[in-house]
N, C-alpha and C. Protein backbone atom coordinates (compact mmCIF):
# COMPACT_ATOMS: atom_id res chain seq x y z
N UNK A 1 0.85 -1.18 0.00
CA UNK A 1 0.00 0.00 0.00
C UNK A 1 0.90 1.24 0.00
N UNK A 2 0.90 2.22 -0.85
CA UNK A 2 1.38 3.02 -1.03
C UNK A 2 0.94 4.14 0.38
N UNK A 3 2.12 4.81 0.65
CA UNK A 3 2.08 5.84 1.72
C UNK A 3 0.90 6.32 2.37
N UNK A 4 0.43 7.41 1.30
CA UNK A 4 -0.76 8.30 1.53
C UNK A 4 -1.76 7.74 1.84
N UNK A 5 -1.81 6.31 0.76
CA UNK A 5 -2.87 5.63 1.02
C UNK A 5 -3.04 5.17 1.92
N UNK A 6 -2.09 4.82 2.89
CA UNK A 6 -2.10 3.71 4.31
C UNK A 6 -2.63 5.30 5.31
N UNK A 7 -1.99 6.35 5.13
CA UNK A 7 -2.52 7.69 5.67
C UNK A 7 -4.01 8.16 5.76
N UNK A 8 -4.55 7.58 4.69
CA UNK A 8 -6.05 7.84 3.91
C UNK A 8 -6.93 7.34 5.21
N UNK A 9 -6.17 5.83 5.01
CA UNK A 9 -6.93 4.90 6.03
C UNK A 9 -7.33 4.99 7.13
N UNK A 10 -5.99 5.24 7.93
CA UNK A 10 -5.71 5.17 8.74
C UNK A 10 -7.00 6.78 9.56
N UNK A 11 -6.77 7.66 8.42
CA UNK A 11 -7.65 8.64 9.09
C UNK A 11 -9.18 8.32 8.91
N UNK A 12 -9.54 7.16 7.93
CA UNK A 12 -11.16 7.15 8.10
C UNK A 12 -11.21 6.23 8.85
N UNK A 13 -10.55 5.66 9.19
CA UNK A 13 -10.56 4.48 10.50
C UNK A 13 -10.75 5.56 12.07
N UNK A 14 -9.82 6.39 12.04
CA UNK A 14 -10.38 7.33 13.10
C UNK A 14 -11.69 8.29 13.33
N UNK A 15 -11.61 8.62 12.13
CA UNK A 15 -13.02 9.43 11.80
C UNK A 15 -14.27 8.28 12.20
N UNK A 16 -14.23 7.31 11.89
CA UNK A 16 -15.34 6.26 11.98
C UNK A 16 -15.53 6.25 13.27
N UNK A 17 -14.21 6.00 13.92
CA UNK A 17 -14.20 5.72 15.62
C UNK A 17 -14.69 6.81 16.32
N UNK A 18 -14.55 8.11 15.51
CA UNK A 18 -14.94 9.51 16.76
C UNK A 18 -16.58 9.33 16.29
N UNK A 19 -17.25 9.37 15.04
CA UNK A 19 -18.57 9.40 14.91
C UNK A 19 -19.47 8.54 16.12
N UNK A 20 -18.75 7.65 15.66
CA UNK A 20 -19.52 6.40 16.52
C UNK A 20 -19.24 6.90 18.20
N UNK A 21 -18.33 7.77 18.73
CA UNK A 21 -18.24 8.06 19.98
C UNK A 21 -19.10 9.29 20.35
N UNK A 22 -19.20 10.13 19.39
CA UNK A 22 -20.08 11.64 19.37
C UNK A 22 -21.39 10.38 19.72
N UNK A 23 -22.23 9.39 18.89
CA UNK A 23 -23.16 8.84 18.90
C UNK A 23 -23.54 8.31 20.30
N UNK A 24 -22.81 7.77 21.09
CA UNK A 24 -22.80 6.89 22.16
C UNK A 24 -22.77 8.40 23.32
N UNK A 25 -21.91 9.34 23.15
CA UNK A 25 -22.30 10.52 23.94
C UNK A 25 -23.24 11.45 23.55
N UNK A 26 -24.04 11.52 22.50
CA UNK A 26 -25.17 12.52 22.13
C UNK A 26 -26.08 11.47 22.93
N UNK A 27 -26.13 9.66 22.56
CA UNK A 27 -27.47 8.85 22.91
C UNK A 27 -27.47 9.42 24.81
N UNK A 28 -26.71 9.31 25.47
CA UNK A 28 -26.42 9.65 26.81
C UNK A 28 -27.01 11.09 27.36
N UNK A 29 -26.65 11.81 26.89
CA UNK A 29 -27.18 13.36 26.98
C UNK A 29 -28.27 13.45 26.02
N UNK A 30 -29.11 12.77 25.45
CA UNK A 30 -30.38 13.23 24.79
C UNK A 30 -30.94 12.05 25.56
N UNK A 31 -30.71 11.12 26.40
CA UNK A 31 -31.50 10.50 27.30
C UNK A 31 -31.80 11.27 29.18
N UNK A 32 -30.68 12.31 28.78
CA UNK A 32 -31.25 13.05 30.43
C UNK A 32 -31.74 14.65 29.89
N UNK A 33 -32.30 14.14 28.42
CA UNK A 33 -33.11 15.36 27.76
C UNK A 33 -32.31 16.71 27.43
N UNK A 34 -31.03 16.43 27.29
CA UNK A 34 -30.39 17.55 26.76
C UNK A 34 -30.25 17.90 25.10
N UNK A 35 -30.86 19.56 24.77
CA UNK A 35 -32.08 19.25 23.46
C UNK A 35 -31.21 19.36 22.53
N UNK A 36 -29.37 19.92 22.87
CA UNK A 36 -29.05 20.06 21.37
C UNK A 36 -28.31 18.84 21.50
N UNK A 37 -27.68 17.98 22.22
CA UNK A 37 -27.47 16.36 22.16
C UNK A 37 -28.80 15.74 21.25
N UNK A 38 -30.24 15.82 21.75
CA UNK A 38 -31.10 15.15 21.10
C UNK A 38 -31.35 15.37 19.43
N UNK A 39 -30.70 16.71 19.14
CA UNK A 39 -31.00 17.18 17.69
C UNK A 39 -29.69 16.52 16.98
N UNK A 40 -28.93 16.74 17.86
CA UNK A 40 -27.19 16.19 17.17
C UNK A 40 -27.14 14.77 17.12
N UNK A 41 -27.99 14.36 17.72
CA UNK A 41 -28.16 12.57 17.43
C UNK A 41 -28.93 11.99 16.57
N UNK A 42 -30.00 13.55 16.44
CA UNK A 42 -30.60 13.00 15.17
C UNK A 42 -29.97 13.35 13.73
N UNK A 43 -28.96 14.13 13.66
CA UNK A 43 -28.30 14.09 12.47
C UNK A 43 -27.37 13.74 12.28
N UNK A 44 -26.97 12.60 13.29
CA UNK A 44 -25.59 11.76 12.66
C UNK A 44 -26.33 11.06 12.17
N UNK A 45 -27.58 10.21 12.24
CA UNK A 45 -28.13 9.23 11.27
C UNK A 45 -27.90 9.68 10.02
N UNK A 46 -27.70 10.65 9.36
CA UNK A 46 -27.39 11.37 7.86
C UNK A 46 -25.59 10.80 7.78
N UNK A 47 -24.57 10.56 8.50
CA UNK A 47 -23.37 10.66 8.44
C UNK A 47 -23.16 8.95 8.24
N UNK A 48 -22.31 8.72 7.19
CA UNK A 48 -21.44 7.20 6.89
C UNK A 48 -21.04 6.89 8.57
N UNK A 49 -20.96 5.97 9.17
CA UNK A 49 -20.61 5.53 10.26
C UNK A 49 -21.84 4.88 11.74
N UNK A 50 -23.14 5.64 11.16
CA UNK A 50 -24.02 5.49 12.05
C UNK A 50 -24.94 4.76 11.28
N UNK A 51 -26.23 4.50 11.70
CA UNK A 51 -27.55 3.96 10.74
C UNK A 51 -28.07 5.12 9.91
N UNK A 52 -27.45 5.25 8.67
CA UNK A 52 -27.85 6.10 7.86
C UNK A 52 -28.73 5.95 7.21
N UNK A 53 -29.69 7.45 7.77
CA UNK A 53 -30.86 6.85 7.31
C UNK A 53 -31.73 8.33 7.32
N UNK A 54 -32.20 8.96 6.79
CA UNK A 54 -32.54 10.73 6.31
C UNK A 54 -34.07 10.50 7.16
N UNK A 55 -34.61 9.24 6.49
CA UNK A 55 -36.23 8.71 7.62
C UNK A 55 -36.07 8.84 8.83
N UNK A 56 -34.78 8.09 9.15
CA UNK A 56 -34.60 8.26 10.68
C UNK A 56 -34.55 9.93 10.97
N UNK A 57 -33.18 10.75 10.60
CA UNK A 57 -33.28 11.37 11.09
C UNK A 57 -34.65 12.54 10.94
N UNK A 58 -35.22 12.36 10.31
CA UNK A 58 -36.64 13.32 10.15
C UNK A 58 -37.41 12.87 11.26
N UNK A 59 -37.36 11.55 11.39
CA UNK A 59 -38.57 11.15 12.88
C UNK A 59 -38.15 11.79 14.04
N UNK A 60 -36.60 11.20 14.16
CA UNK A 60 -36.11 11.86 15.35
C UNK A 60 -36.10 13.28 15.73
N UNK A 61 -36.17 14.33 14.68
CA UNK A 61 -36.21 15.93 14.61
C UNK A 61 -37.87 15.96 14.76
N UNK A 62 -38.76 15.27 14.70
CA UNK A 62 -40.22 15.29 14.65
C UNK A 62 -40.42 15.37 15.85
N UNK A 63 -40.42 14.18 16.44
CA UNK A 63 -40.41 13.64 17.90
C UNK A 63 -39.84 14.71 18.91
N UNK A 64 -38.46 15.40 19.04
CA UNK A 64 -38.95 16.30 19.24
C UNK A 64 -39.15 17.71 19.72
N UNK A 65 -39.56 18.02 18.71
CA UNK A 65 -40.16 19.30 18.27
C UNK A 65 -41.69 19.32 19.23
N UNK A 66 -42.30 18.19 19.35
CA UNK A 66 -43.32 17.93 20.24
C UNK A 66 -42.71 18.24 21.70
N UNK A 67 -41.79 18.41 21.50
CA UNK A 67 -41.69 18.41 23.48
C UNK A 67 -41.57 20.05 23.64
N UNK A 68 -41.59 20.74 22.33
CA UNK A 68 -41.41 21.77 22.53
C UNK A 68 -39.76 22.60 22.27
N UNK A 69 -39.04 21.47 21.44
CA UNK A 69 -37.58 21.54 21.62
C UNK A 69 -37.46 23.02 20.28
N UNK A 70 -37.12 24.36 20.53
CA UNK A 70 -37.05 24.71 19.74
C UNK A 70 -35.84 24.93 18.86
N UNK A 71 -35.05 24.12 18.91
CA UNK A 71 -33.98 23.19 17.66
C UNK A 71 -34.48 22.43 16.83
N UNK A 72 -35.10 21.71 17.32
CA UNK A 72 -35.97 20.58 16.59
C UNK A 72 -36.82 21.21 15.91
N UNK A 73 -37.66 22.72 16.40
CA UNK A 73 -38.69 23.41 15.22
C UNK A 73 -37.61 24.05 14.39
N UNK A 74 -36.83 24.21 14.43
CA UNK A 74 -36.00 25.36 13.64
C UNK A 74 -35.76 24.19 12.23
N UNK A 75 -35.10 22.76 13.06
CA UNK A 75 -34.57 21.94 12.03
C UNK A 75 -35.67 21.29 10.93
N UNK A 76 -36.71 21.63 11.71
CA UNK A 76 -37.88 20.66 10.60
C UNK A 76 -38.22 21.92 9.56
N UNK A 77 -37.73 22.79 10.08
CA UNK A 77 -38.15 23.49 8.73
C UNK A 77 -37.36 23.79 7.72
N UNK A 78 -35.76 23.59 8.06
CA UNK A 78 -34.95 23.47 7.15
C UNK A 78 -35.47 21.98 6.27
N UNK A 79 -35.58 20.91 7.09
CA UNK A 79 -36.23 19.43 6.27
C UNK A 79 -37.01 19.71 5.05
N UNK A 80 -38.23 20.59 5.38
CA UNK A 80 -39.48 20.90 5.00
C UNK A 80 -38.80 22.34 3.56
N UNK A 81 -37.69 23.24 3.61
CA UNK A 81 -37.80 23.89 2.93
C UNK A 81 -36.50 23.34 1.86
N UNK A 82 -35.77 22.57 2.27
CA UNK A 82 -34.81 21.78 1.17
C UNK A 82 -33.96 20.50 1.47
N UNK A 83 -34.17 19.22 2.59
CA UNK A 83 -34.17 18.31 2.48
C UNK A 83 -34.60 17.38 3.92
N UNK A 84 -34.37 16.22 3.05
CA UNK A 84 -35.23 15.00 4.18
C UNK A 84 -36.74 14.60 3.81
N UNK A 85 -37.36 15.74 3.33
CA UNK A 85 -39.02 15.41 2.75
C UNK A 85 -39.02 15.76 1.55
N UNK A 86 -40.33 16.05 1.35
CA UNK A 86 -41.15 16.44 0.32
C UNK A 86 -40.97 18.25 0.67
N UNK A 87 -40.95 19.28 -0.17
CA UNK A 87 -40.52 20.17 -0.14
C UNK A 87 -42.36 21.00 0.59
N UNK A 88 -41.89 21.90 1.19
CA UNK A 88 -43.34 22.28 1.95
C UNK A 88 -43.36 23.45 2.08
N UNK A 89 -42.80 24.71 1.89
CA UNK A 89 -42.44 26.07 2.04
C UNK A 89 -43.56 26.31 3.19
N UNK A 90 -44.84 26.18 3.19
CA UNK A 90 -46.13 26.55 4.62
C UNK A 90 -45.26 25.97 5.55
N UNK A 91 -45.38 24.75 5.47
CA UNK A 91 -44.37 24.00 6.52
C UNK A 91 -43.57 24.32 7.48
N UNK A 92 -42.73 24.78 6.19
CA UNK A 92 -41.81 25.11 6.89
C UNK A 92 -41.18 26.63 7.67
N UNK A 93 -42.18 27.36 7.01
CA UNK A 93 -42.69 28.61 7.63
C UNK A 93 -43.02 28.32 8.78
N UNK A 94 -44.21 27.48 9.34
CA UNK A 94 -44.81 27.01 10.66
C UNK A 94 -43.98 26.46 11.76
N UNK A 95 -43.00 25.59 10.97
CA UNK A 95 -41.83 25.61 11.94
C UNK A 95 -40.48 26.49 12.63
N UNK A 96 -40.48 27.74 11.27
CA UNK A 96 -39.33 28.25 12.00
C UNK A 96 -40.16 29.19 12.68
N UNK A 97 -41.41 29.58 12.64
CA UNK A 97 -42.40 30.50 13.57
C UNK A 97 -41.91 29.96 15.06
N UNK A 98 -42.83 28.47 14.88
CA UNK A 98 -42.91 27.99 15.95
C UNK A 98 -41.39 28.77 16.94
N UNK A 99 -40.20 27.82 16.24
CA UNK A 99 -39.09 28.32 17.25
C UNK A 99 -38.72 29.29 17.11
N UNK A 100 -38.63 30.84 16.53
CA UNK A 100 -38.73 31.87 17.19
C UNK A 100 -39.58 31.99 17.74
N UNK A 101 -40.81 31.81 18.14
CA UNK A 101 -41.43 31.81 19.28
C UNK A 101 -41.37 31.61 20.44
N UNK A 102 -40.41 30.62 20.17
CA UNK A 102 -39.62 29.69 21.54
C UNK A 102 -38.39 30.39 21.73
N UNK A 103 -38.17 31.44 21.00
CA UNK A 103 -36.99 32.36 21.35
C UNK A 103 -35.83 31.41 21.03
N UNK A 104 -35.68 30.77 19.84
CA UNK A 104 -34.72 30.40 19.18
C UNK A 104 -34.26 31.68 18.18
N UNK A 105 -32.95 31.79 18.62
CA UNK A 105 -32.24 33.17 17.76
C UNK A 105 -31.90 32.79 16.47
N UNK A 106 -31.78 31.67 15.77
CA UNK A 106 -31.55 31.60 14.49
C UNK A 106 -32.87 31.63 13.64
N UNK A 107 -33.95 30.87 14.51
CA UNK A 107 -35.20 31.26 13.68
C UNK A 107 -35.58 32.62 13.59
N UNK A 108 -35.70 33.29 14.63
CA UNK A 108 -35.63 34.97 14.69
C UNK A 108 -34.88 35.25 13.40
N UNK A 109 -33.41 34.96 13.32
CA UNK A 109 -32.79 36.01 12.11
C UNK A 109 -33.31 35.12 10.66
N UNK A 110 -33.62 34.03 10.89
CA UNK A 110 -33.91 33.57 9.41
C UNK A 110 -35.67 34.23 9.39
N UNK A 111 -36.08 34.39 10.10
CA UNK A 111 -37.66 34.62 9.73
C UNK A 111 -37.30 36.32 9.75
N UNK A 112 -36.39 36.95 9.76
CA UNK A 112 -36.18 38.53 10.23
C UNK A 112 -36.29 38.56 8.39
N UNK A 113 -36.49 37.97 7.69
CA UNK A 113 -36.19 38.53 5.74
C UNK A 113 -37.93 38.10 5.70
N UNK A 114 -38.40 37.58 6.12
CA UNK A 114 -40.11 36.73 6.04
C UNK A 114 -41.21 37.79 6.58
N UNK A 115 -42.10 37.73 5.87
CA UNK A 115 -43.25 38.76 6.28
C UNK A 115 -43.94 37.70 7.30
N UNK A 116 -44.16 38.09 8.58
CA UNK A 116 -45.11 37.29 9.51
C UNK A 116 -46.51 37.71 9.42
């Protein structure tokens, strides 16, 4: 095996190992309800190394947004306005409402260009 290449490896062999450790510490802290662990666990399911899977992570950003998580409203409306679903622009309006409502500051500046 040529140099770089054994280099190549050697770094997606690590990269694999830290994903899978972010995973095992997001599952831990989104089980004693900590909300940006719970959102960050739902988008490693999108990343090579975990159960990749875009379904998954849309349920998991669904789920919740019901508890009131306003990360989880902010993120379903990114889903809703260019990936993970079916494209929904109302949608996804309703969701980044929702979390500036919830006094999420990124929905605030993304809904700050949007007529309410």
């Amino acid at each position: 095996m040529h140099y770089s290449n054994l280099v190549i490896a050697i770094i997606k062999e690590l990269e694999l190992k830290l994903i899978k450790k972010r995973h095992l510490n997001y599952k831990i802290a989104a089980e004693k309800d900590h909300k940006m662990a719970q959102n960050n666990l739902a988008f490693l399911y999108k990343i090579e190394g975990t159960e990749k899977s875009l379904k998954k992570t849309f349920i998991g950003i669904k789920m919740q947004q019901k508890n009131g998580n306003e990360i989880a409203q902010y993120n379903l409306g990114i889903c809703y306005q260019n990936e993970g679903v079916k494209k929904d622009e109302t949608q996804a309006f309703e969701y980044y409402k929702r979390s500036a409502e919830n006094e999420y500051v990124n929905a605030q500046f993304h809904l700050g260009g949007k007529r309410i």
